[in-house]
C-alpha atoms as a PDB file:
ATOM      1  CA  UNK A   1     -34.438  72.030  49.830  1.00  0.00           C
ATOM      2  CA  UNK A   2     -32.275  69.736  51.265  1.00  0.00           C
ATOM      3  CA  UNK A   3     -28.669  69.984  52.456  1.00  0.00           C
ATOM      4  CA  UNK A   4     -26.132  67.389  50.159  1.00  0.00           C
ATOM      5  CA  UNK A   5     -23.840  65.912  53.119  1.00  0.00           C
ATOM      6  CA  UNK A   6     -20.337  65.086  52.023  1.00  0.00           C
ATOM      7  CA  UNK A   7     -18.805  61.931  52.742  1.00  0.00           C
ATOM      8  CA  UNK A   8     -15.752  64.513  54.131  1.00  0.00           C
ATOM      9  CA  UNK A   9     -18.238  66.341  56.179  1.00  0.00           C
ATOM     10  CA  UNK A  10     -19.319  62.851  57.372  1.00  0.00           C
ATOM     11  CA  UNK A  11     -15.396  62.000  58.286  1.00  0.00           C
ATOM     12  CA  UNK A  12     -14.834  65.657  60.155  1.00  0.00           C
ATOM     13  CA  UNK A  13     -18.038  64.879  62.242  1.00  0.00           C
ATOM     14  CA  UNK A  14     -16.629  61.543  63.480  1.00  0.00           C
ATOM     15  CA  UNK A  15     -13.285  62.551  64.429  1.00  0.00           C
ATOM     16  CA  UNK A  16     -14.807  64.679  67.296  1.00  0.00           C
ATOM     17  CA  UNK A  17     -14.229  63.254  70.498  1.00  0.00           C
ATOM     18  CA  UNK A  18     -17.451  64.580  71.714  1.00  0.00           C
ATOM     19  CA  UNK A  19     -19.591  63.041  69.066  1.00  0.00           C
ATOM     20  CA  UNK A  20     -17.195  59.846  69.774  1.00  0.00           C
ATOM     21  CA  UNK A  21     -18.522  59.854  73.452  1.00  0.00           C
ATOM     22  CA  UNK A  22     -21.956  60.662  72.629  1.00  0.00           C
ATOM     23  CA  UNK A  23     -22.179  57.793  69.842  1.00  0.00           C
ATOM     24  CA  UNK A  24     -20.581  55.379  72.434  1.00  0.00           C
ATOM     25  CA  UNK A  25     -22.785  56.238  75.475  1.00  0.00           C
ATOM     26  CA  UNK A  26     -25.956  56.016  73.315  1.00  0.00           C
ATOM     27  CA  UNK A  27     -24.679  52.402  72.046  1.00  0.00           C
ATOM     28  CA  UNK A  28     -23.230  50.767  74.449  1.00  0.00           C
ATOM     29  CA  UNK A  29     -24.567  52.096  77.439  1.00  0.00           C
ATOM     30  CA  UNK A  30     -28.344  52.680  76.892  1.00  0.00           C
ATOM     31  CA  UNK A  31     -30.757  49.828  77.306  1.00  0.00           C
ATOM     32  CA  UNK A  32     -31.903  50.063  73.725  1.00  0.00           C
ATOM     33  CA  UNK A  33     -28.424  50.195  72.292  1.00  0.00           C
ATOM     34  CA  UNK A  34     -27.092  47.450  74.192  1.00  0.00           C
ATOM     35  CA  UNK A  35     -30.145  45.160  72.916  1.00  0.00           C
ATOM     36  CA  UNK A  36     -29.637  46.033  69.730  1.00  0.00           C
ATOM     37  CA  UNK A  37     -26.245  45.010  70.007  1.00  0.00           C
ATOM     38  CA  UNK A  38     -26.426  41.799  71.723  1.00  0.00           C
ATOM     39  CA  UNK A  39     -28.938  41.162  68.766  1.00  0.00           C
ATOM     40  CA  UNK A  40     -26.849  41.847  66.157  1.00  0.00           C
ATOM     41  CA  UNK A  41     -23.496  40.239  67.716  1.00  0.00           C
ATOM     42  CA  UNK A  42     -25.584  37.368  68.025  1.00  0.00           C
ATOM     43  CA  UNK A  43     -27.318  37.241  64.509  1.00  0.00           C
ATOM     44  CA  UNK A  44     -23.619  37.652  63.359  1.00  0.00           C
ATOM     45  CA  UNK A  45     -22.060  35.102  65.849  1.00  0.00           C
ATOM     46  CA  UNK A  46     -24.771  32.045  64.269  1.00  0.00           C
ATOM     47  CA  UNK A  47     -23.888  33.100  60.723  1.00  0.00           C
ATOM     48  CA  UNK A  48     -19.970  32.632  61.335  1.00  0.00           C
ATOM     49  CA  UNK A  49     -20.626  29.493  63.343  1.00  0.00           C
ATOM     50  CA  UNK A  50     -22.361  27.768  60.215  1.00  0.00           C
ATOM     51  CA  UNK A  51     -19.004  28.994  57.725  1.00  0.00           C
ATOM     52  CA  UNK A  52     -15.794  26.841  58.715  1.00  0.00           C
ATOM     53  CA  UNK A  53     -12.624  28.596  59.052  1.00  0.00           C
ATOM     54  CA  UNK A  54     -14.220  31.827  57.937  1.00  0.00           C
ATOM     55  CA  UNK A  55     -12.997  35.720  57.828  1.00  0.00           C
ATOM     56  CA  UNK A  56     -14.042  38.480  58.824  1.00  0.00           C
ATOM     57  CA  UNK A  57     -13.654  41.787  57.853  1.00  0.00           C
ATOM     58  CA  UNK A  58     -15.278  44.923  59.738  1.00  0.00           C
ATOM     59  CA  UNK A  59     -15.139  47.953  57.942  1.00  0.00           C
ATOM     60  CA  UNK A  60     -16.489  50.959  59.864  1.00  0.00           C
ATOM     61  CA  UNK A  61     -15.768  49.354  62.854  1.00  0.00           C
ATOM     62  CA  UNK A  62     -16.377  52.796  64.873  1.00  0.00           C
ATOM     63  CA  UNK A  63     -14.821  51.345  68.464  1.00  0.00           C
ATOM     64  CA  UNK A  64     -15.050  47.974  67.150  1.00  0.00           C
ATOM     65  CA  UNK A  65     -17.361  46.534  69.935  1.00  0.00           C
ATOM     66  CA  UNK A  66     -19.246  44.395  67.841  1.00  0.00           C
ATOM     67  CA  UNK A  67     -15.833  42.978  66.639  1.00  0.00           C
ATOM     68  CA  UNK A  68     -14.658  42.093  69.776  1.00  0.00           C
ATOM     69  CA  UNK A  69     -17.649  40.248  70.822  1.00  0.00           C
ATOM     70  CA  UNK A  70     -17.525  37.870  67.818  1.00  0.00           C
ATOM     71  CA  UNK A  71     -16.818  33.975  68.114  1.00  0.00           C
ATOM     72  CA  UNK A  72     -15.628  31.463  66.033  1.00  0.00           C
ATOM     73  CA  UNK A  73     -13.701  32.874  63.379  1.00  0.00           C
ATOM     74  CA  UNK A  74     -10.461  31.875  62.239  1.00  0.00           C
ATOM     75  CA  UNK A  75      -9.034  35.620  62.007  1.00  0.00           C
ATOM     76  CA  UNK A  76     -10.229  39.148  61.051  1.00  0.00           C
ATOM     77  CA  UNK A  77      -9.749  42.921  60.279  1.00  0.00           C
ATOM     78  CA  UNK A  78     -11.377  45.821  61.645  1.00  0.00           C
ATOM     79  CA  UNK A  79     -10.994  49.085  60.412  1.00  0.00           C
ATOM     80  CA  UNK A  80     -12.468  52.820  60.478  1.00  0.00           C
ATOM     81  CA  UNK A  81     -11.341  56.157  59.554  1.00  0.00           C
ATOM     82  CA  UNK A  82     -12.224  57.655  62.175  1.00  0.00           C
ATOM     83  CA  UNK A  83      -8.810  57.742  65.308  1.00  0.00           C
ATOM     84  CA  UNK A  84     -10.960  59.078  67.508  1.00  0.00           C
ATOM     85  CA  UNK A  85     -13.594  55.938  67.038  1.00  0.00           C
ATOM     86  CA  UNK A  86     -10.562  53.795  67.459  1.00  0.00           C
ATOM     87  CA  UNK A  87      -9.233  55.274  70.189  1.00  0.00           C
ATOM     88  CA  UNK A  88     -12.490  54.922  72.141  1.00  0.00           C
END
């Protein structure tokens, strides 16, 4: 049988500091994690280039690294529930 996860259970987990850090090392600093986000920053990067003066909005940001590394926007929002993902 499996175990129901609750989206509150889901919001306790990522307002740990240590599951912050792990998260962040795995992502940003491991050689897959950082190829799969130069991939995806730059997937998202020719998609905004093609849309003039467009928006973006970036909920779930966690840290909000991929965020950051976007181009050519006229202006955006990031957001996540999590203060210890924004803290990071």
């Amino acid at each position: 049988m499996s175990k129901i996860i609750t989206t509150d259970a889901i919001q306790r987990h990522y307002q740990r500091d240590d599951v912050v850090s792990a998260y962040v090392a795995k992502r940003f600093r491991e050689p897959m994690g950082m190829l799969k986000h130069r991939i995806q920053v730059g997937v998202i990067n020719r998609v905004l280039s093609e849309i003039v003066d467009s928006v973006v909005l970036d909920l779930a940001c966690g840290p909000g690294r991929i965020s950051r590394d976007l181009r050519g926007f006229k202006w955006g929002v990031a957001a996540d529930g999590s203060a210890a993902m924004l803290r990071e």
